[in-house]
Protein backbone atom coordinates (compact mmCIF):
# COMPACT_ATOMS: atom_id res chain seq x y z
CA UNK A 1 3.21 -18.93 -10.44
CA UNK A 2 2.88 -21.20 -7.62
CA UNK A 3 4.19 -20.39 -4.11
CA UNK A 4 5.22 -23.33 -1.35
CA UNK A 5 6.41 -22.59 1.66
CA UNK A 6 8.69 -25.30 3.38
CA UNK A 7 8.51 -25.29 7.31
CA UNK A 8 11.52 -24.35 9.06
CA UNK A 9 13.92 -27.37 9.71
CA UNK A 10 15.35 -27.97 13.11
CA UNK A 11 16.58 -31.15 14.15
CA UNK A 12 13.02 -32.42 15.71
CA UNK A 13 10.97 -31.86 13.50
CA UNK A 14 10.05 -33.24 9.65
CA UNK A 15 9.79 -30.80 6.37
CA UNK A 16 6.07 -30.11 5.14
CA UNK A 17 5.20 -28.40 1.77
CA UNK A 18 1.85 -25.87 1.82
CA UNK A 19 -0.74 -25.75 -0.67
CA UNK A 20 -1.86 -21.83 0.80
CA UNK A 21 -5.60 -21.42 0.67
CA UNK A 22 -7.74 -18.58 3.15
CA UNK A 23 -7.72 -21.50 5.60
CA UNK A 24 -4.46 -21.04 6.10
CA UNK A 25 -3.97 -17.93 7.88
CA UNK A 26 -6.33 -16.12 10.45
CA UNK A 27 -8.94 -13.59 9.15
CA UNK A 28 -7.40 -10.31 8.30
CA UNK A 29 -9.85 -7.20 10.10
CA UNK A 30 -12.15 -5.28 7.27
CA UNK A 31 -10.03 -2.40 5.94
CA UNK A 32 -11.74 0.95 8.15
CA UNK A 33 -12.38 3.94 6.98
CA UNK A 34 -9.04 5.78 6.87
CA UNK A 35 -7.26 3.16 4.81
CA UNK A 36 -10.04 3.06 2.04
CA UNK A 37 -9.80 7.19 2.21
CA UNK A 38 -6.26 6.64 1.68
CA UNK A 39 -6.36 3.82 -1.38
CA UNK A 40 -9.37 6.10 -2.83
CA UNK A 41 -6.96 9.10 -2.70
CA UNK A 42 -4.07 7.69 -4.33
CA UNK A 43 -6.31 6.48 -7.02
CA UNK A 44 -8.37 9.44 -8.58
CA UNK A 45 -10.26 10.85 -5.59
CA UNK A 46 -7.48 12.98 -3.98
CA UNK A 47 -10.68 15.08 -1.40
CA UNK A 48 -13.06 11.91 -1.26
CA UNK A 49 -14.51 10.54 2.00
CA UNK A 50 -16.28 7.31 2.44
CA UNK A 51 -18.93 6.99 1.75
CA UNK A 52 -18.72 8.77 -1.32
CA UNK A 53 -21.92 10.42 -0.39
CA UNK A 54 -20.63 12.26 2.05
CA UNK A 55 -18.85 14.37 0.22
CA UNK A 56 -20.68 17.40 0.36
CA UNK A 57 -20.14 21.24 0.13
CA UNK A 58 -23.00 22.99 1.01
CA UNK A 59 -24.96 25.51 -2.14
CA UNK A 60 -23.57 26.40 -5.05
CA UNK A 61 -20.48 24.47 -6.28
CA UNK A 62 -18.96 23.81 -9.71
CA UNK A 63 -21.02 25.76 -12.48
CA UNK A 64 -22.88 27.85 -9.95
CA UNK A 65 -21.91 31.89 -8.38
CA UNK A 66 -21.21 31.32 -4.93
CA UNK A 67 -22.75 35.24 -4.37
CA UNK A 68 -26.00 33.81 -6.28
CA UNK A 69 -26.39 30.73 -4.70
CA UNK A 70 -25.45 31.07 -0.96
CA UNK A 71 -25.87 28.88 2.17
CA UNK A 72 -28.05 31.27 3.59
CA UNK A 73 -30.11 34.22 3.60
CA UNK A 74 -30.38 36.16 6.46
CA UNK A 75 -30.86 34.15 8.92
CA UNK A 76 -32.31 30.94 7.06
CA UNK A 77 -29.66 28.76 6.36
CA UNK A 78 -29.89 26.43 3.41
CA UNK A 79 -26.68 24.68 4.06
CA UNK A 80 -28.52 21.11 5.13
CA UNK A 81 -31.15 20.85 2.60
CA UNK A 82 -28.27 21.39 0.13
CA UNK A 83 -26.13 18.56 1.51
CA UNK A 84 -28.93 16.10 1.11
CA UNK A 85 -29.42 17.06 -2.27
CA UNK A 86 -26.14 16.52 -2.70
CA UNK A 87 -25.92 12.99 -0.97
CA UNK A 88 -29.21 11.62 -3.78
CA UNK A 89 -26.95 13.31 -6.56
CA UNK A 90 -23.96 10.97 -5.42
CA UNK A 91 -25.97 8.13 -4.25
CA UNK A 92 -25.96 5.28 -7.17
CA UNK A 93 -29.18 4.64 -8.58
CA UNK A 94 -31.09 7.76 -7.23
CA UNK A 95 -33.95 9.59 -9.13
CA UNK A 96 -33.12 13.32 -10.26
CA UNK A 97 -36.61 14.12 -10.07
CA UNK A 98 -37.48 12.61 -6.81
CA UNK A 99 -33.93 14.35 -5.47
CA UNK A 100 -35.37 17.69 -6.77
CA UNK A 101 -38.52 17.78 -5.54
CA UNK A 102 -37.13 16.74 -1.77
CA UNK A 103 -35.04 19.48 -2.35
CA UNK A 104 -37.81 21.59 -2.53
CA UNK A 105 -39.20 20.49 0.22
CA UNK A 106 -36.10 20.78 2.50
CA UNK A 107 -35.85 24.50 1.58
CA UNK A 108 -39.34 25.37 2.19
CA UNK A 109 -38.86 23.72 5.63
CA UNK A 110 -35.78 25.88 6.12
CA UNK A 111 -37.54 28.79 5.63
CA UNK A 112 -40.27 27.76 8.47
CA UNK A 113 -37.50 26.34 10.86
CA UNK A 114 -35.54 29.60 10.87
CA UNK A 115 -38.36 32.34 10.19
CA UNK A 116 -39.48 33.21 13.53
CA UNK A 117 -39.94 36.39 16.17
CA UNK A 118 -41.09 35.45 19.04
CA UNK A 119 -44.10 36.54 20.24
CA UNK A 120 -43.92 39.43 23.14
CA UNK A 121 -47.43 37.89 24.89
CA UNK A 122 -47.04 33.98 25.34
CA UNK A 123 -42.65 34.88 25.03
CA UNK A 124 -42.67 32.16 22.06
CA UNK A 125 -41.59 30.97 18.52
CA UNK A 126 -44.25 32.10 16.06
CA UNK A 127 -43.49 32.17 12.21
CA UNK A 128 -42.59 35.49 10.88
CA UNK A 129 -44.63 36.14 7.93
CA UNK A 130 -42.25 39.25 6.50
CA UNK A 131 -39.23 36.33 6.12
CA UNK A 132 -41.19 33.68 5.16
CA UNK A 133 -42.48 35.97 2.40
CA UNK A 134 -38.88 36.53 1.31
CA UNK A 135 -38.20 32.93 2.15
CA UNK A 136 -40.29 31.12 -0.43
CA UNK A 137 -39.52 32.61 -3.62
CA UNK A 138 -35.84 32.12 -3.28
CA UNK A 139 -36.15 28.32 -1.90
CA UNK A 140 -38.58 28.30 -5.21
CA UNK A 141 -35.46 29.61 -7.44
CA UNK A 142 -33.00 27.04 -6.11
CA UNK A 143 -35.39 24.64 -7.24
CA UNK A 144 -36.43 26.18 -10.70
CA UNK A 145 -32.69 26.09 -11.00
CA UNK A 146 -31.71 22.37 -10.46
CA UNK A 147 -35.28 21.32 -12.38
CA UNK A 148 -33.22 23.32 -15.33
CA UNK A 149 -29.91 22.13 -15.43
CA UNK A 150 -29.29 19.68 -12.51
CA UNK A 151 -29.46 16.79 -14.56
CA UNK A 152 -26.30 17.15 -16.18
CA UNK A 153 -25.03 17.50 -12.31
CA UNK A 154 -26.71 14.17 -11.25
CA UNK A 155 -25.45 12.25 -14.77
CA UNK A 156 -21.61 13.83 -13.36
CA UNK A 157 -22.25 13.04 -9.84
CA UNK A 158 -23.56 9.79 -10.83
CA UNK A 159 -20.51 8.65 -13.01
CA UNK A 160 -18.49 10.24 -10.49
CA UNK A 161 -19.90 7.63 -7.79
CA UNK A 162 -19.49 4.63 -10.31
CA UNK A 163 -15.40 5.20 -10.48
CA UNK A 164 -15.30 5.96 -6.90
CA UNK A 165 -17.17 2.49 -6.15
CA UNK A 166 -15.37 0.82 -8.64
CA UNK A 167 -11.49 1.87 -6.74
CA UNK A 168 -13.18 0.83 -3.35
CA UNK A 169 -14.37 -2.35 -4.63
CA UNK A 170 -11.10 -3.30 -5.67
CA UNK A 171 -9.52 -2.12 -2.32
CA UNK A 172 -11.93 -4.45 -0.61
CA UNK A 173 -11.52 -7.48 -2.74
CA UNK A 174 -7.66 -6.95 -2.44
CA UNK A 175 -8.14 -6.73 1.15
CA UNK A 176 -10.77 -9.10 1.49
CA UNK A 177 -10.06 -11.86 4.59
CA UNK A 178 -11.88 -14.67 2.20
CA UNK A 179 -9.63 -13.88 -0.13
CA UNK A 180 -6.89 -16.64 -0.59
CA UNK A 181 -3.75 -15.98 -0.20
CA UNK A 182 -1.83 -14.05 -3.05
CA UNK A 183 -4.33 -14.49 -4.94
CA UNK A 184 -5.06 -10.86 -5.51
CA UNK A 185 -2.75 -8.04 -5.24
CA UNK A 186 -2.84 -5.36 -2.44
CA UNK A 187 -0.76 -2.68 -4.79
CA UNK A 188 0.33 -2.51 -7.89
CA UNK A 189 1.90 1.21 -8.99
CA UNK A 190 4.64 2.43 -10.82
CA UNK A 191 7.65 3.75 -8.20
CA UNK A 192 10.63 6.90 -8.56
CA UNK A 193 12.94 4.53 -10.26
CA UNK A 194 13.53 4.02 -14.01
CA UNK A 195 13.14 0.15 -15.21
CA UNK A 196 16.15 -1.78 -14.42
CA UNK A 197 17.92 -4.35 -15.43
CA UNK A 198 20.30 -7.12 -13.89
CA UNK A 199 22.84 -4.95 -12.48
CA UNK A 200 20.03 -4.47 -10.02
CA UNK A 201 19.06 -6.22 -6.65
CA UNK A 202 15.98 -5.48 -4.93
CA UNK A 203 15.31 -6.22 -0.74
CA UNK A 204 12.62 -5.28 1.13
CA UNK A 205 13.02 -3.55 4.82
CA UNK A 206 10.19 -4.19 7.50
CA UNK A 207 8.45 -1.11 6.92
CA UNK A 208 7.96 -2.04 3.58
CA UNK A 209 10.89 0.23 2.11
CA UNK A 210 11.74 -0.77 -1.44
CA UNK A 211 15.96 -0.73 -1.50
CA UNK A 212 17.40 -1.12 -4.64
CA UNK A 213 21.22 -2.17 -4.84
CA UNK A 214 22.53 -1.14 -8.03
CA UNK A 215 25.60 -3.14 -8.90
CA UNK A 216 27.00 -2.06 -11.44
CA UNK A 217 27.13 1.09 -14.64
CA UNK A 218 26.48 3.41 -11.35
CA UNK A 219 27.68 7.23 -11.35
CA UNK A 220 29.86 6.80 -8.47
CA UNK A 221 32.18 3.61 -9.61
CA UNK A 222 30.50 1.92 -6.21
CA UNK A 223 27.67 -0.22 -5.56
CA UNK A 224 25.12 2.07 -4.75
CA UNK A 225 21.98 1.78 -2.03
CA UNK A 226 18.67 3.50 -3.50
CA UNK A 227 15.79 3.21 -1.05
CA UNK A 228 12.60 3.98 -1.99
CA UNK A 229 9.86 4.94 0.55
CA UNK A 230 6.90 2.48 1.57
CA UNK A 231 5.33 6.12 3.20
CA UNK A 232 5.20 7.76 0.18
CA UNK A 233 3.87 4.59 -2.45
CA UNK A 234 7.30 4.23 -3.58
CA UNK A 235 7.19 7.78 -5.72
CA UNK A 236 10.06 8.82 -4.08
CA UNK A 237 13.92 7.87 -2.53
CA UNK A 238 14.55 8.67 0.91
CA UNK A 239 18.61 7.64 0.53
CA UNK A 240 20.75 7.41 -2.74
CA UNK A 241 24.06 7.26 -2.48
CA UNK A 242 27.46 5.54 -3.64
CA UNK A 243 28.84 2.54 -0.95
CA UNK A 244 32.14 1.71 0.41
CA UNK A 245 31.97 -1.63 -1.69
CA UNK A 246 33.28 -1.46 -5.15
CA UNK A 247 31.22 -2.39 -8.55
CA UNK A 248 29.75 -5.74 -8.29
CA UNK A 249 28.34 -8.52 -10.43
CA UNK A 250 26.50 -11.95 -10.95
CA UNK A 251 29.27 -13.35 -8.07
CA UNK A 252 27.48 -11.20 -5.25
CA UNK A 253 23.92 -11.65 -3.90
CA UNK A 254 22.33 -9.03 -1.48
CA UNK A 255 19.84 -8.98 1.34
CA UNK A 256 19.10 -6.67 3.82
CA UNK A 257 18.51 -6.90 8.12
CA UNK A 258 15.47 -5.59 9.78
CA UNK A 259 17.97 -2.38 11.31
CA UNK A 260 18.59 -1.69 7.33
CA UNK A 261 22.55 -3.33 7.18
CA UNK A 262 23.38 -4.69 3.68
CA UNK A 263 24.61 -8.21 3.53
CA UNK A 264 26.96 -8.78 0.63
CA UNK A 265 27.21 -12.04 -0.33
CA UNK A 266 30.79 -12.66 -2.44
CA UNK A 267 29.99 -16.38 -4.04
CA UNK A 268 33.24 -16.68 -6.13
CA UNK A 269 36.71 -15.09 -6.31
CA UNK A 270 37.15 -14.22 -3.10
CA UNK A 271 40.02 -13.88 -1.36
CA UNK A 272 39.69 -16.63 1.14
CA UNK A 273 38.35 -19.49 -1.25
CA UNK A 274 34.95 -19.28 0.40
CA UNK A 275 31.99 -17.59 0.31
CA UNK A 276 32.22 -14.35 2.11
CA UNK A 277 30.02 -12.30 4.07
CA UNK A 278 30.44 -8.00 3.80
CA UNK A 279 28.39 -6.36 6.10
CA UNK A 280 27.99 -2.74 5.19
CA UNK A 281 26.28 0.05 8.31
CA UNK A 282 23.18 1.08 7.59
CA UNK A 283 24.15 3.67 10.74
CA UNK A 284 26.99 4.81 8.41
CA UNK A 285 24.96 5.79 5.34
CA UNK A 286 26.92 2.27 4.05
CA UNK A 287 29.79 3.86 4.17
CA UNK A 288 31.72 1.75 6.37
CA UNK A 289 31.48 -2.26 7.05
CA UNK A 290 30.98 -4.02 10.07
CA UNK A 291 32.10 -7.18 9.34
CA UNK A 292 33.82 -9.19 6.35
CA UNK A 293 34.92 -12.43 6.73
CA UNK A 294 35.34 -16.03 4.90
CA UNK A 295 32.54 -18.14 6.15
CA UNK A 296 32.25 -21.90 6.57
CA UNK A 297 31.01 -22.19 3.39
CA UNK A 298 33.21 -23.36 0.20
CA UNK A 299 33.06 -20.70 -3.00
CA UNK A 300 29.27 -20.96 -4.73
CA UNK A 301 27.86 -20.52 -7.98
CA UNK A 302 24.76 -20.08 -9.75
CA UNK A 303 23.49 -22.79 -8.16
CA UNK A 304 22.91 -21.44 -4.35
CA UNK A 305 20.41 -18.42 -3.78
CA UNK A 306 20.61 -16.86 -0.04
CA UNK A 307 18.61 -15.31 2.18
CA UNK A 308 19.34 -13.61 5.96
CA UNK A 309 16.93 -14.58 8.86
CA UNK A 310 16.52 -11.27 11.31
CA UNK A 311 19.13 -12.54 14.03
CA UNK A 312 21.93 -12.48 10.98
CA UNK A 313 21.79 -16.07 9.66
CA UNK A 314 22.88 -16.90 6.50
CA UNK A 315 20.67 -19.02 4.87
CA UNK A 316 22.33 -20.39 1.98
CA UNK A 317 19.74 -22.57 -0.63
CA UNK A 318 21.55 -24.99 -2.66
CA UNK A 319 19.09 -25.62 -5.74
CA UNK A 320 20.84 -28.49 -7.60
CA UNK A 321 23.76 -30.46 -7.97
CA UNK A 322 23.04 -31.52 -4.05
CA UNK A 323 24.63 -35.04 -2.46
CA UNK A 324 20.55 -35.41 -1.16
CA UNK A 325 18.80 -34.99 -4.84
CA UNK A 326 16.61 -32.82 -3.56
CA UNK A 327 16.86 -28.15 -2.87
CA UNK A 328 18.96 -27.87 0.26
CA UNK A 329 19.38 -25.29 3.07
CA UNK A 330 22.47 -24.60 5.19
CA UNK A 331 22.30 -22.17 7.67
CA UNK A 332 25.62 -20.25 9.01
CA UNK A 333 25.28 -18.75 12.62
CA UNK A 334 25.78 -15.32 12.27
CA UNK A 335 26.51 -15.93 16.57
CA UNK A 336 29.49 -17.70 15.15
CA UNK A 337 31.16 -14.96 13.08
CA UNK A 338 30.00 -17.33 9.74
CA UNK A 339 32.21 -20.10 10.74
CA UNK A 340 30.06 -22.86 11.65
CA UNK A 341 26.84 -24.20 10.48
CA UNK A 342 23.32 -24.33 12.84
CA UNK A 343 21.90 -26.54 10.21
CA UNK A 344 22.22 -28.27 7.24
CA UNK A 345 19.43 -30.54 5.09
CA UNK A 346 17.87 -31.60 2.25
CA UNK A 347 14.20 -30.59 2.08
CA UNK A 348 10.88 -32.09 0.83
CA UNK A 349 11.73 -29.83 -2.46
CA UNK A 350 13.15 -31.37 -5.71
CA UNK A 351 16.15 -29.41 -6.74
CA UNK A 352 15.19 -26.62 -8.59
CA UNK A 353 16.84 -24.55 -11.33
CA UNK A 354 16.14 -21.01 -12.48
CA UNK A 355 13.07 -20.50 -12.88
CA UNK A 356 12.55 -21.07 -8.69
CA UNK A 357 13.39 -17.52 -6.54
CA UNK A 358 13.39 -17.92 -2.82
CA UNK A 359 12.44 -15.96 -0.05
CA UNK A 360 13.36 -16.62 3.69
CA UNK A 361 10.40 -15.45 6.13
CA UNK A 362 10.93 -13.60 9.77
CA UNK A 363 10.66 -17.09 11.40
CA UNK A 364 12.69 -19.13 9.00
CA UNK A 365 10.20 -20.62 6.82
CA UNK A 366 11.28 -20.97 2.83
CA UNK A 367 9.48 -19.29 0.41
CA UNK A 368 10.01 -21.15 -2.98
């Protein structure tokens, strides 16, 4: 598939057609943190920090008593030396013999770091040979214990690591600012809605809401507005309900304004012999319109796609049987109530047939 995007038209200024590389848009800033915590959470790794290494819970742990395998003893605490065993488990490529044995180490330097009275003469920090004599053989059982049977931890830990890697390498190469453009996807996921067919229209809303406009076959006898949340990965609705516009079919086209309004498009048998424009409230749950009214614009077929630019437009792409031979674009001022046109041209695109959608950007610019 093969996107162009043709520059917005105004009288002044010539129509150019864009091959999109990287080059073409400024550098995106590397993903941080929080967003690959939330990509790795929504993909297998619902308690995982970054780095994966991290990730750490002190002694004990799956497999192991919690009573028999405690942070601390008295007053030694174990807790770190743990964690860093932990962190060469996870780390990718580490040795489980050369993570024991620093294990080891750490706890016997536990012991000494926290095994101390101070003495009463010089008022000081002196080992205290009673704890460090209870010290060592327990440090000396952690480590008889992972020598045992913490291989099969590291192989887990280790696999563990690979999958996590693997989601955040694809987060990064989706996200990636040498990455050209669409050339990679930033999300792909299954949403709340069952597949659908064409009785369905889709929109998108700034925030990245997914609202489905379901035409016709709908429970209510109405054309019903399902939105489904950008928040929540599209897994579930935050509005269904039944409009104040009947049933529709292939003779209406849809698009949605930034404040969430629904712009009904009637392209044939209309009342007024033109295209008409219904605007149903977002403010009234779409319950009510705002505005319908015949526009400048003679009856269409399957032959025009439209679009609305954020101040109300109505872009209106005629794809062929144009007087110019080539995909045109005629703009209705939405300032004007729909009655008169801000612009109308041919554009450096050859008329197109079905297999062309089009998309109308935030600044005007024609996604084909």
């Amino acid at each position: 598939m093969k996107i162009r995007f043709l520059r917005r038209i105004t009288p002044f200024s010539a129509c150019f057609l864009f091959t999109l590389t990287s080059s073409s848009f400024p550098a995106q800033a590397a993903p941080n943190k929080a967003e690959i915590d939330n990509y790795a959470r929504a993909n297998g790794f619902p308690q995982s920090d970054h780095p994966y290494y991290e990730n750490v819970n002190g002694c004990g742990g799956e497999g192991w008593s919690e009573t028999a395998v405690r942070d601390s003893w008295g007053k030694v605490s174990f807790r770190e030396a743990c964690n860093n065993h932990d962190r060469c488990y996870m780390r990718l490529g580490s040795d489980v013999n050369a993570c024991d044995d620093n294990f080891y180490k750490d706890l016997r330097a536990s012991c000494e770091r926290d095994s101390y009275i101070r003495d009463p003469i010089f008022n000081k920090k002196i080992p205290d040979p009673a704890t460090l004599s209870a010290c060592y053989p327990i440090a000396t059982t952690y480590y008889s214990s992972v020598r045992a049977v913490g291989w099969k931890w590291h192989q887990g830990a280790q696999a563990k690591a690979r999958r996590y890697n693997d989601v955040v390498q694809n987060f990064l190469n989706q996200a990636s600012p040498v990455t050209s453009a669409y050339s990679r996807f930033r999300l792909q996921i299954g949403t709340a809605l069952h597949e659908t067919g064409n009785n369905f229209a889709f929109s998108i809303l700034p925030n990245g809401d997914l609202v489905a406009i379901k035409k016709s076959g709908t429970g209510s006898g109405k054309t019903e507005v399902h939105i489904l949340s950008a928040s929540s990965n599209y897994q579930s609705f935050r509005l269904q309900t039944g409009t104040a516009l009947h049933e529709t079919g292939d003779n209406f086209a849809f698009s949605v304004l930034p404040n969430g309004d629904l712009v009904t498009i009637k392209k044939s048998g209309t009342g007024s012999g033109k295209t008409e424009v219904h605007i149903l409230s977002a403010s009234s749950n779409y319950q009510s319109f705002r505005l319908q009214t015949g526009t400048a614009l003679h009856e269409t077929g399957d032959n025009f796609a439209f679009g609305v630019l954020p101040n109300g437009d109505l872009v209106a792409i005629k794809k062929f049987g144009t007087g110019s031979g080539k995909t045109d674009v005629h703009i209705l001022s939405a300032s004007s109530n729909y009655q008169s046109f801000r612009l109308q041209t041919g554009t450096a695109l050859h008329e197109t047939g079905d297999n062309f959608a089009f998309g109308v950007l935030p600044n005007g610019d024609l996604v084909a």
